[in-house]
Protein backbone atom coordinates (compact mmCIF):
# COMPACT_ATOMS: atom_id res chain seq x y z
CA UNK A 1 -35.11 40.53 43.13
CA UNK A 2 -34.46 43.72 41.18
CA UNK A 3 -34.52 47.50 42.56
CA UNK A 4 -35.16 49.40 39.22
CA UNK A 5 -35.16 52.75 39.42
CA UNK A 6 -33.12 53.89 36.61
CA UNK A 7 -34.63 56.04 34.10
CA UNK A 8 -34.07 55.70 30.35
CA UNK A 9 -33.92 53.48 27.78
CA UNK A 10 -30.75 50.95 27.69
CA UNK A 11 -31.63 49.90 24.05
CA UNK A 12 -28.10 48.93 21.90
CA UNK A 13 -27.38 50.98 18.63
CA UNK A 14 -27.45 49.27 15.22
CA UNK A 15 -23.71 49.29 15.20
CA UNK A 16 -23.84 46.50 18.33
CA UNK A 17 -25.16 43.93 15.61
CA UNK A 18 -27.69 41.86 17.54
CA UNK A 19 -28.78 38.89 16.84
CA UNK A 20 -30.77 36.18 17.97
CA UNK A 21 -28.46 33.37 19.36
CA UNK A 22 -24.70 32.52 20.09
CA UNK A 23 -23.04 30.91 17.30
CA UNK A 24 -19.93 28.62 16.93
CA UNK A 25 -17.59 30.66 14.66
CA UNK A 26 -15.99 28.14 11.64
CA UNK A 27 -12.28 27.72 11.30
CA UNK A 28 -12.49 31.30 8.76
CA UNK A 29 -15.08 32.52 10.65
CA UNK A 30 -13.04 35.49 12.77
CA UNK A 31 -13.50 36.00 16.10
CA UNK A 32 -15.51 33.86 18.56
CA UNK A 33 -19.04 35.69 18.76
CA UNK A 34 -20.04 35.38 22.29
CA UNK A 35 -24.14 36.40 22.88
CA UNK A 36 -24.64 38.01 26.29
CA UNK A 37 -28.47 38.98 27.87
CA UNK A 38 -28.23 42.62 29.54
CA UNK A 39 -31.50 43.48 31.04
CA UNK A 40 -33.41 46.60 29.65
CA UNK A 41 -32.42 49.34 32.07
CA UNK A 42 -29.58 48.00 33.89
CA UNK A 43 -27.04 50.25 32.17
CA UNK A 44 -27.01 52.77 29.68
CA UNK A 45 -25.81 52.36 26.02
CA UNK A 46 -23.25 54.48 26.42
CA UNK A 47 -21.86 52.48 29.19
CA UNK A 48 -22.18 49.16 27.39
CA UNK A 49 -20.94 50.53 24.24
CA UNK A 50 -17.57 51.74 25.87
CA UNK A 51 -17.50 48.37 27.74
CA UNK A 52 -17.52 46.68 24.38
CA UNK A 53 -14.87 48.63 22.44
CA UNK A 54 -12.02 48.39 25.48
CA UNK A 55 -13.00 43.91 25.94
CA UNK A 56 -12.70 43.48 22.25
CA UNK A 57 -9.66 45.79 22.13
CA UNK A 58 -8.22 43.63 25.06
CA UNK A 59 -9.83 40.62 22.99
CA UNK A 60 -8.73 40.37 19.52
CA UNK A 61 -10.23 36.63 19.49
CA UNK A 62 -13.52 37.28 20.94
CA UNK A 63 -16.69 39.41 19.27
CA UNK A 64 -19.81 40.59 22.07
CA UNK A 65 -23.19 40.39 20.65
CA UNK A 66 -25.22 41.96 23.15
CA UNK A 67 -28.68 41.71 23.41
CA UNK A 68 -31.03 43.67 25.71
CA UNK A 69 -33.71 41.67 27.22
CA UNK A 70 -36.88 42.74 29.07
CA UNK A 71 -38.35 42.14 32.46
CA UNK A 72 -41.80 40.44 31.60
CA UNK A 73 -41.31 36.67 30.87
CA UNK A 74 -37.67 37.12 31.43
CA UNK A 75 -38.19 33.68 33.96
CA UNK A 76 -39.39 31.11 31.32
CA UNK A 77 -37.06 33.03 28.74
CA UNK A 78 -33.85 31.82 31.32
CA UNK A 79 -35.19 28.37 31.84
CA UNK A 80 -35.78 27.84 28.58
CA UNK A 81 -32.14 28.87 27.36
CA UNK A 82 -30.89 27.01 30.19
CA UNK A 83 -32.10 23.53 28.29
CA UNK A 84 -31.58 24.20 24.88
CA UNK A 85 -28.53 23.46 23.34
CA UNK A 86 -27.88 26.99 21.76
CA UNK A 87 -27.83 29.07 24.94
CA UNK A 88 -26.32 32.63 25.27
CA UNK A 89 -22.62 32.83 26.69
CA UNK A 90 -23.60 35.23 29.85
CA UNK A 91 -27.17 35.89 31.59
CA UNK A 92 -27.19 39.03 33.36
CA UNK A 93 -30.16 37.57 36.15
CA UNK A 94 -31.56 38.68 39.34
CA UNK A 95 -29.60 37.91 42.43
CA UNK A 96 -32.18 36.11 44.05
CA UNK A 97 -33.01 34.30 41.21
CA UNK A 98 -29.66 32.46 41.02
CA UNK A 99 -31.23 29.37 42.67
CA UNK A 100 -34.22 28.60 40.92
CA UNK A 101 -31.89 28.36 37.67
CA UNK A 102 -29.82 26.50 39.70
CA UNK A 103 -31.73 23.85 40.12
CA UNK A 104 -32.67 23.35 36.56
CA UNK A 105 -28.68 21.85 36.71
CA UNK A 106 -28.15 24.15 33.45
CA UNK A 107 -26.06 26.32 35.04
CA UNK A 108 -22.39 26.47 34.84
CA UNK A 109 -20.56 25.98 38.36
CA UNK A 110 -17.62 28.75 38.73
CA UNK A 111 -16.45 27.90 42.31
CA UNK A 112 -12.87 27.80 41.18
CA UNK A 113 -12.90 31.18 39.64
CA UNK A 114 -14.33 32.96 43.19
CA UNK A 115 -10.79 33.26 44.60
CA UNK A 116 -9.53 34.93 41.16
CA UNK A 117 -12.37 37.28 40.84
CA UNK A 118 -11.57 38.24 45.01
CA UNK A 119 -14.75 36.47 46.34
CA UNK A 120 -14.10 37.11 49.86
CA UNK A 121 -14.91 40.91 49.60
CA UNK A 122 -18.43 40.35 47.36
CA UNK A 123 -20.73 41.99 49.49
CA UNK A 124 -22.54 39.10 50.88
CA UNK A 125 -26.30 39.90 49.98
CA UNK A 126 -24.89 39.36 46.19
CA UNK A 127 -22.76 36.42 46.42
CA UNK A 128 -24.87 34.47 48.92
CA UNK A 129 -27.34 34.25 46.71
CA UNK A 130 -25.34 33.16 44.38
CA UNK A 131 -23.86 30.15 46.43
CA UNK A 132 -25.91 26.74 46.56
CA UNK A 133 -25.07 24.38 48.16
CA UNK A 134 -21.24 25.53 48.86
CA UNK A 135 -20.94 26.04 45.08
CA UNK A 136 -20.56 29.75 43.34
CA UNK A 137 -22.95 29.57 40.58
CA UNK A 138 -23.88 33.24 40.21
CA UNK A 139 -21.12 36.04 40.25
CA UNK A 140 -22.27 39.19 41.83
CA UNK A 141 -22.29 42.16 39.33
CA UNK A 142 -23.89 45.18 41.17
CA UNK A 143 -26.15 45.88 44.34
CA UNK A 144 -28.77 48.70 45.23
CA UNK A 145 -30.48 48.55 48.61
CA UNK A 146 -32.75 50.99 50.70
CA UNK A 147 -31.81 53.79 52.45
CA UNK A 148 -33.76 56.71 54.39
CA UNK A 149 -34.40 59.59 52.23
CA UNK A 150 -35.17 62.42 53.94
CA UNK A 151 -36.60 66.36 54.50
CA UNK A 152 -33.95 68.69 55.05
CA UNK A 153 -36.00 71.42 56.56
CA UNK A 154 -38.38 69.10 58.79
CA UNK A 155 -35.16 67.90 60.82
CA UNK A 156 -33.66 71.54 60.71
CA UNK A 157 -36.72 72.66 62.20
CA UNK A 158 -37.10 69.69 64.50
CA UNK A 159 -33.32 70.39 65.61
CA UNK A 160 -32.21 67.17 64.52
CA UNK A 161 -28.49 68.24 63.06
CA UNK A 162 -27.22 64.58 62.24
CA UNK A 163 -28.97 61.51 60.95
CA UNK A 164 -29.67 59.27 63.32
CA UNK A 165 -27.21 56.37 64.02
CA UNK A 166 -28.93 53.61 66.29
CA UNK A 167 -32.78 52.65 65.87
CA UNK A 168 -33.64 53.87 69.81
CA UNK A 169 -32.51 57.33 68.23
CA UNK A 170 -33.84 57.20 64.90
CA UNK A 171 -37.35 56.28 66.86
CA UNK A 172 -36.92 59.36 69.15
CA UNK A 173 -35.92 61.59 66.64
CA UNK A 174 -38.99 60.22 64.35
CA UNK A 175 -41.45 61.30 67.03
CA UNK A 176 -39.39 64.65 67.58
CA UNK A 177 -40.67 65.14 63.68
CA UNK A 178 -44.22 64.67 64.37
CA UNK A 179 -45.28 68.20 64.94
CA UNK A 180 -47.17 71.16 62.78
CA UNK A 181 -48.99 68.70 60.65
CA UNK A 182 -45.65 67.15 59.72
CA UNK A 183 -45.81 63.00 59.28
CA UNK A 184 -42.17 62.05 60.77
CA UNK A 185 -41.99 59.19 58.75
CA UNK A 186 -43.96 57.47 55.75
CA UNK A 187 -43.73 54.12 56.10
CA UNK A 188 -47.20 51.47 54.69
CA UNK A 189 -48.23 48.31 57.10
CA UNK A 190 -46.51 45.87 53.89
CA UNK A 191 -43.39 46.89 53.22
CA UNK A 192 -41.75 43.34 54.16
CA UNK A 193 -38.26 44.31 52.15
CA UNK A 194 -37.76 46.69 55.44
CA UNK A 195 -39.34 44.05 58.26
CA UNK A 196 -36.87 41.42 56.60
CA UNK A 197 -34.07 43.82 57.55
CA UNK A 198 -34.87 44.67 60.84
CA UNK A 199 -35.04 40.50 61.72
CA UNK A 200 -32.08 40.10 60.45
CA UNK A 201 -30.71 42.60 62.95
CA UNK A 202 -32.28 40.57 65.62
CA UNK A 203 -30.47 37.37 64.36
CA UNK A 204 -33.57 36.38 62.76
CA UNK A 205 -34.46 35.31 59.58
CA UNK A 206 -37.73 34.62 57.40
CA UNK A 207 -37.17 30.93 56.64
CA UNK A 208 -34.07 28.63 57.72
CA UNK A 209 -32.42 25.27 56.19
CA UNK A 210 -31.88 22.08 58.08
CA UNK A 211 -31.88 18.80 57.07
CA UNK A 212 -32.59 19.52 53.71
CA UNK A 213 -35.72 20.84 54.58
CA UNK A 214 -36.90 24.33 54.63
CA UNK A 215 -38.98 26.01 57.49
CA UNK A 216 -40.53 29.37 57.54
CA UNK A 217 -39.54 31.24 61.12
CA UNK A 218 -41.39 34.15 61.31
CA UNK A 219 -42.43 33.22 64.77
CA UNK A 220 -39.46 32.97 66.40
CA UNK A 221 -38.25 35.32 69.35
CA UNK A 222 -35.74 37.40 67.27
CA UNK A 223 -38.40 37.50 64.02
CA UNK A 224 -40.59 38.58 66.55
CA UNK A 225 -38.65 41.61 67.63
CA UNK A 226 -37.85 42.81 64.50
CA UNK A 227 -41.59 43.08 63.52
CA UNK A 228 -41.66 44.92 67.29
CA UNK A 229 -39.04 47.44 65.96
CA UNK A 230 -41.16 48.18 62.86
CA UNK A 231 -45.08 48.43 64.44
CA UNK A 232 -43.59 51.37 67.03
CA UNK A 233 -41.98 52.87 63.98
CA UNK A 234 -44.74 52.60 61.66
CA UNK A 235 -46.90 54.19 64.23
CA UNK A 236 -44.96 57.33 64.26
CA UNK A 237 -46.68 58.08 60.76
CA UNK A 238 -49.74 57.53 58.90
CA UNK A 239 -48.32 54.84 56.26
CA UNK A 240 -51.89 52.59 55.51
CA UNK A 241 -51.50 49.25 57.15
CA UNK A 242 -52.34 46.91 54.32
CA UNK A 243 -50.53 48.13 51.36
CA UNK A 244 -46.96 48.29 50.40
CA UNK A 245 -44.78 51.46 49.40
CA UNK A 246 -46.10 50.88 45.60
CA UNK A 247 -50.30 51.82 46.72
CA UNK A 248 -50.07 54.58 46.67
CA UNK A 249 -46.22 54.87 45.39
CA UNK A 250 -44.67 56.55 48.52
CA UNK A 251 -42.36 59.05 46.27
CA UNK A 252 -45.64 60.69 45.40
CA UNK A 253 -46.43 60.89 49.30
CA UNK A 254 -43.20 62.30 50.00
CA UNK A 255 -43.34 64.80 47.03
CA UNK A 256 -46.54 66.48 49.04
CA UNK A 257 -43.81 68.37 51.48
CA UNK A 258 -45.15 66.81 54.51
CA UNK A 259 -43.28 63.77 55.23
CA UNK A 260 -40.15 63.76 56.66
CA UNK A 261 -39.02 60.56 56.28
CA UNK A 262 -39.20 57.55 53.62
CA UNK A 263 -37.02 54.16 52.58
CA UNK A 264 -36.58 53.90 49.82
CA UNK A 265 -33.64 53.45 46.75
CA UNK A 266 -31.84 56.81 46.48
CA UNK A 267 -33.60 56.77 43.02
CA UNK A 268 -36.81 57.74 44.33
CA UNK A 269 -35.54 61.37 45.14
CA UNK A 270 -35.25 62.14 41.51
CA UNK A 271 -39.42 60.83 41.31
CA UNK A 272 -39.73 63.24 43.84
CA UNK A 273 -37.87 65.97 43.14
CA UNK A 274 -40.03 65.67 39.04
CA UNK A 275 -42.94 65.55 41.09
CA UNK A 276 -42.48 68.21 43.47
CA UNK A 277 -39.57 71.13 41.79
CA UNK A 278 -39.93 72.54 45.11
CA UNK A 279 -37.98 69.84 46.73
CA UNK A 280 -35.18 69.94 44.46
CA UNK A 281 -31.61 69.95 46.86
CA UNK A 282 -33.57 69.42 50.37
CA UNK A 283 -33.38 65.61 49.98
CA UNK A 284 -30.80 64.24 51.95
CA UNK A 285 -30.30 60.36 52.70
CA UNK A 286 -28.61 58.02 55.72
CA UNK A 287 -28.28 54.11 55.70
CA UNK A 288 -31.22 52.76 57.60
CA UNK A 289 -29.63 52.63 61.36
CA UNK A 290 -28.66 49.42 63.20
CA UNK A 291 -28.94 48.49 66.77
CA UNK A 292 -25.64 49.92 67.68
CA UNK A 293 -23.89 52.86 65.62
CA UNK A 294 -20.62 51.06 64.73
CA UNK A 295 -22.48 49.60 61.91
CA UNK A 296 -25.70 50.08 59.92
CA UNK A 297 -28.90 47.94 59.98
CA UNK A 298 -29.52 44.95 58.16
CA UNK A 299 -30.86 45.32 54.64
CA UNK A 300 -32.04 43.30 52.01
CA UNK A 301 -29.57 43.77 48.79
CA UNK A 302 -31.13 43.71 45.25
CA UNK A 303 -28.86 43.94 41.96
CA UNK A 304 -27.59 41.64 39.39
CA UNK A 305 -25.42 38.03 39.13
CA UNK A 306 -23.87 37.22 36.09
CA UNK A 307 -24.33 33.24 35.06
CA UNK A 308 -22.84 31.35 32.41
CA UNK A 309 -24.71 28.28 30.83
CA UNK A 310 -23.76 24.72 30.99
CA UNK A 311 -24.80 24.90 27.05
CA UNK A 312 -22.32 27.94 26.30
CA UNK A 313 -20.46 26.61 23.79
CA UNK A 314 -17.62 29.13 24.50
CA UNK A 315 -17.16 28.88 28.38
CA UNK A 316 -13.68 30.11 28.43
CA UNK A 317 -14.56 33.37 26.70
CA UNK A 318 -17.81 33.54 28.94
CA UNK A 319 -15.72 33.79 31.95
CA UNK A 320 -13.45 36.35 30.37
CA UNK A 321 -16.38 38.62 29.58
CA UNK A 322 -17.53 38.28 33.46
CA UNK A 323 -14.22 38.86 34.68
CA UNK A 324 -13.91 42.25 32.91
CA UNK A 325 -17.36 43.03 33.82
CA UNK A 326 -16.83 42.50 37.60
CA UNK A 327 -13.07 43.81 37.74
CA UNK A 328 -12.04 47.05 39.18
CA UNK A 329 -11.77 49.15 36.10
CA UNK A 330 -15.63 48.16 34.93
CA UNK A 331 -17.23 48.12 39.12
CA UNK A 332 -16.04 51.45 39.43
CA UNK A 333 -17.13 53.10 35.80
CA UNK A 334 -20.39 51.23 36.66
CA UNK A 335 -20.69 52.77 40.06
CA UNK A 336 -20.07 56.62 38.85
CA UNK A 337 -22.27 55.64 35.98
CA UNK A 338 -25.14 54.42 37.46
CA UNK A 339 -25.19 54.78 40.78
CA UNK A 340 -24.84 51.78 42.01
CA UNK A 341 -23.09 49.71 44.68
CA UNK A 342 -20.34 47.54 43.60
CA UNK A 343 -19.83 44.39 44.01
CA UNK A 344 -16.88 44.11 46.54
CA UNK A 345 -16.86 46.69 49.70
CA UNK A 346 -13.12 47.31 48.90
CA UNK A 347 -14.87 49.41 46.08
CA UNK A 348 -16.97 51.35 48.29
CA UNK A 349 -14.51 54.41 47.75
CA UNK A 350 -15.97 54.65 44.29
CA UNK A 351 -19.54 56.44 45.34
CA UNK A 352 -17.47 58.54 48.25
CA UNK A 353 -18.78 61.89 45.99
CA UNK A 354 -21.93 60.83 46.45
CA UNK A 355 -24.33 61.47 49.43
CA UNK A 356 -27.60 58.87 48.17
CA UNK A 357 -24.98 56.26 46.91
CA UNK A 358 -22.67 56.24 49.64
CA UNK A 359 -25.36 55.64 52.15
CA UNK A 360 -26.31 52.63 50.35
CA UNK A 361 -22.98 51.39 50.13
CA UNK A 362 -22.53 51.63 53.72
CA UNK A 363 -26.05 49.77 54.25
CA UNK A 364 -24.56 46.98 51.39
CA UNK A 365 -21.99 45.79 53.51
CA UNK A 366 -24.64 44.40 55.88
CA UNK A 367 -26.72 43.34 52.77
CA UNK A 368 -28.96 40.25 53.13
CA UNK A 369 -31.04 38.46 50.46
CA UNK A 370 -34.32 36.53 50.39
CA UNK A 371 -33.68 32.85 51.58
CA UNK A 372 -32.14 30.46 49.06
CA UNK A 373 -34.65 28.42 47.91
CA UNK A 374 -35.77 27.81 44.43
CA UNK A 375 -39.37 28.06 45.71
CA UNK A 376 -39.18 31.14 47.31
CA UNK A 377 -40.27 32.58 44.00
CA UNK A 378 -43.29 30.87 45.26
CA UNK A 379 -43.88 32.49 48.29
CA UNK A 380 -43.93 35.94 46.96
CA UNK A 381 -46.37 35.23 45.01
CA UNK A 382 -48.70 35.25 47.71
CA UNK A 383 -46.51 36.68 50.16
CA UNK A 384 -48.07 35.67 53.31
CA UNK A 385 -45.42 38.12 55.43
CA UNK A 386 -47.37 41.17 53.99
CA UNK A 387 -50.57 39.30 55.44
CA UNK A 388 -49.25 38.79 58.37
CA UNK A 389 -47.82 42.43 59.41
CA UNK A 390 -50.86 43.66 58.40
CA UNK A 391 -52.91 41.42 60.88
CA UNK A 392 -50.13 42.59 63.37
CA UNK A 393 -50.48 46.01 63.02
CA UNK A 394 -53.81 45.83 63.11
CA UNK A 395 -54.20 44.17 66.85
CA UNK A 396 -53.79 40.93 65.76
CA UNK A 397 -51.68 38.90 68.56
CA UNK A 398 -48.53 38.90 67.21
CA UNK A 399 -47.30 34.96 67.80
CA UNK A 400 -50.35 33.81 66.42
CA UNK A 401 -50.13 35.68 63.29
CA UNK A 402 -46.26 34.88 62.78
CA UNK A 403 -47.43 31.14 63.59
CA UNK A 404 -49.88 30.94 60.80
CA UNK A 405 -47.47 33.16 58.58
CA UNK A 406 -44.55 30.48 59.17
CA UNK A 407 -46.80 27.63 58.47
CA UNK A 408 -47.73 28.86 55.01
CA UNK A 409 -43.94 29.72 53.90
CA UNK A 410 -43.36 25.80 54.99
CA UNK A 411 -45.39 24.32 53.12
CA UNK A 412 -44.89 26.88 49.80
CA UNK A 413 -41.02 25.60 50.37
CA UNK A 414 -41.84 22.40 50.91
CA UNK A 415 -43.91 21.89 48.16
């Protein structure tokens, strides 16, 4: 599932030659052309363009024909690439999307590359999505996550001097806010990203595997707990209880001056800050706390795998192309580029400078991703867990809701 919040347009110059398909060079033809799918406002130009230049310096065999693709359709575009026999070389896809491509059986398997490309420091909410069935079919490119961004001068004034650290004192601290007509934190009745975050620090999860079978597990005691943590914090503000961060968008709340407290991507400060001048430099941002302060809470970890198709007809070069793309050199231009996480927590030195990106790399390393199922797609779609915090936060009794909640993502998995 993507996080976009990067502004401008990622479109390729002229000079980048697109074209529609990969092509299998002749024996005068020059270098191998290799077609890989960027998505439209993943990086800039100027980041892709430099990439370009230093892999085909490094590569005198191998040509990049990069071609931007958008968002809308982007599913049946994959799918249908995936079973042709002219597919691109590299898909730049959604990390949660990994298995539903997966299971089309078009996708190349790159287990025996993970050890090369230093797979045991991926931050996990990348490269488990990635991994089906014990085998690495998506390699993780780059993560964003949520964070708490949040008004400088409400905690000055509240005498709150550090972020807090541990949820009891980020809940104390919240209601410390909640004075003068200040709101201590924003946070709407659906925002399930979060709630999935906070089970997870329970030891719960949203569905489970066994047997081959999938099972929603909402209902379960930690599950339960985690949607505990969030009704007492979503109480301490006046977020509506059945709509999500996007009705009305909450950077647009925030921008008002009266909020002290949102999660979000770091990118919504610069919505509020264009919103609201005013604001400009009073925006600070902490990972979203854990149980316990030695580490940060749970959080679920959107970005980018790279996949190469079974129909590449250049899988070799493929690989090199993802190689360079998730080596050190290209995770840490990427990082100061664009803000982002990257993809091993070795990097995490590469965002020290920054405040908003540091605090999400510290939140990455305890990343988490949507179950692995390629019908989970499926259950967003009519997301039953936004139902049922809503019926929960609206006095509904709690184990019944989950219950009926659980039963739904069943049979949507199951189906």
């Amino acid at each position: 599932m993507k996080i976009r919040f990067i502004a401008g347009s990622a479109a390729l110059a002229a000079a980048l030659a697109l074209s529609a398909c990969s092509s299998s060079p002749g024996a005068d033809a020059g270098p191998e052309r290799l077609t890989v799918w960027i998505m439209k406002d993943s990086v800039t130009e100027d980041f892709l363009g430099r990439f370009t230049q230093d892999f085909e310096r490094r590569h005198k065999d191998i040509a990049l024909d990069i071609q931007i693709q958008e968002w809308d359709g982007i599913g049946e575009k994959v799918t249908a690439a995936l079973a042709s026999t002219d597919a691109p070389d590299v898909i730049e896809v959604g990390n949660t999307q990994v298995a539903q491509y997966a299971a089309s059986g078009g996708v190349k398997d790159l287990t025996d590359r993970t050890e090369e490309l230093s797979g045991k420091d991926w931050l996990p909410g990348l490269a488990e999505p990635g991994r089906i069935d014990g085998k690495q079919y998506g390699i993780p490119w780059y993560a964003a996550n949520r964070v708490v961004l949040y008004h400088k001068d409400h905690f000055t004034k509240a005498g709150i001097t550090t972020p807090p650290a541990t949820q009891d004192a980020w809940l104390a601290d919240t209601a410390k806010l909640n004075k003068g007509g200040i709101q201590g934190i924003y946070l709407p009745g659906q925002n399930w990203y979060t709630l999935a975050g906070f089970i997870w620090d329970q030891g719960g999860d949203l569905a489970t595997r066994s047997g081959g079978e999938w099972k929603g597990t909402l209902d379960t005691p930690e599950a339960l707990a985690g949607m505990d943590f969030y009704r007492r914090l979503q109480a301490l503000g006046k977020g509506p209880e059945d709509s999500d961060e996007a009705k009305p968008p909450q950077a647009e709340v925030f921008a008002k001056g009266d909020v002290a407290q949102i999660i979000s991507v770091p990118g919504g400060a610069k919505i509020i800050e264009e919103s609201n001048p005013a604001l400009k430099g009073k925006i600070g941002f902490f990972p979203v706390p854990g149980r316990t302060s030695d580490r940060p809470g749970a959080v679920f970890t959107g970005g980018s795998d790279l996949i190469v198709p079974e129909a590449s007809a250049h899988q070799d070069a493929a690989y090199e192309v993802i190689k360079a793309l998730t080596g050190d050199t290209w995770q840490t231009d990427m990082a100061k580029t664009m803000s982002y996480v990257p993809n091993r927590t070795s990097l995490a030195g590469a965002v020290a400078g920054s405040e908003s990106t540091a605090a999400m790399a510290a939140g990455a390393a305890q990343g988490r991703a949507t179950p692995n199922s390629p019908q989970w797609a499926a259950v967003e779609a009519t997301n039953p867990i936004k139902q049922y915090m809503t019926a929960v936060l609206t006095g509904t009794d709690p184990a019944k809701a989950a219950k009926n909640a659980s039963d739904s993502i069943t049979r949507t998995l199951g189906s």
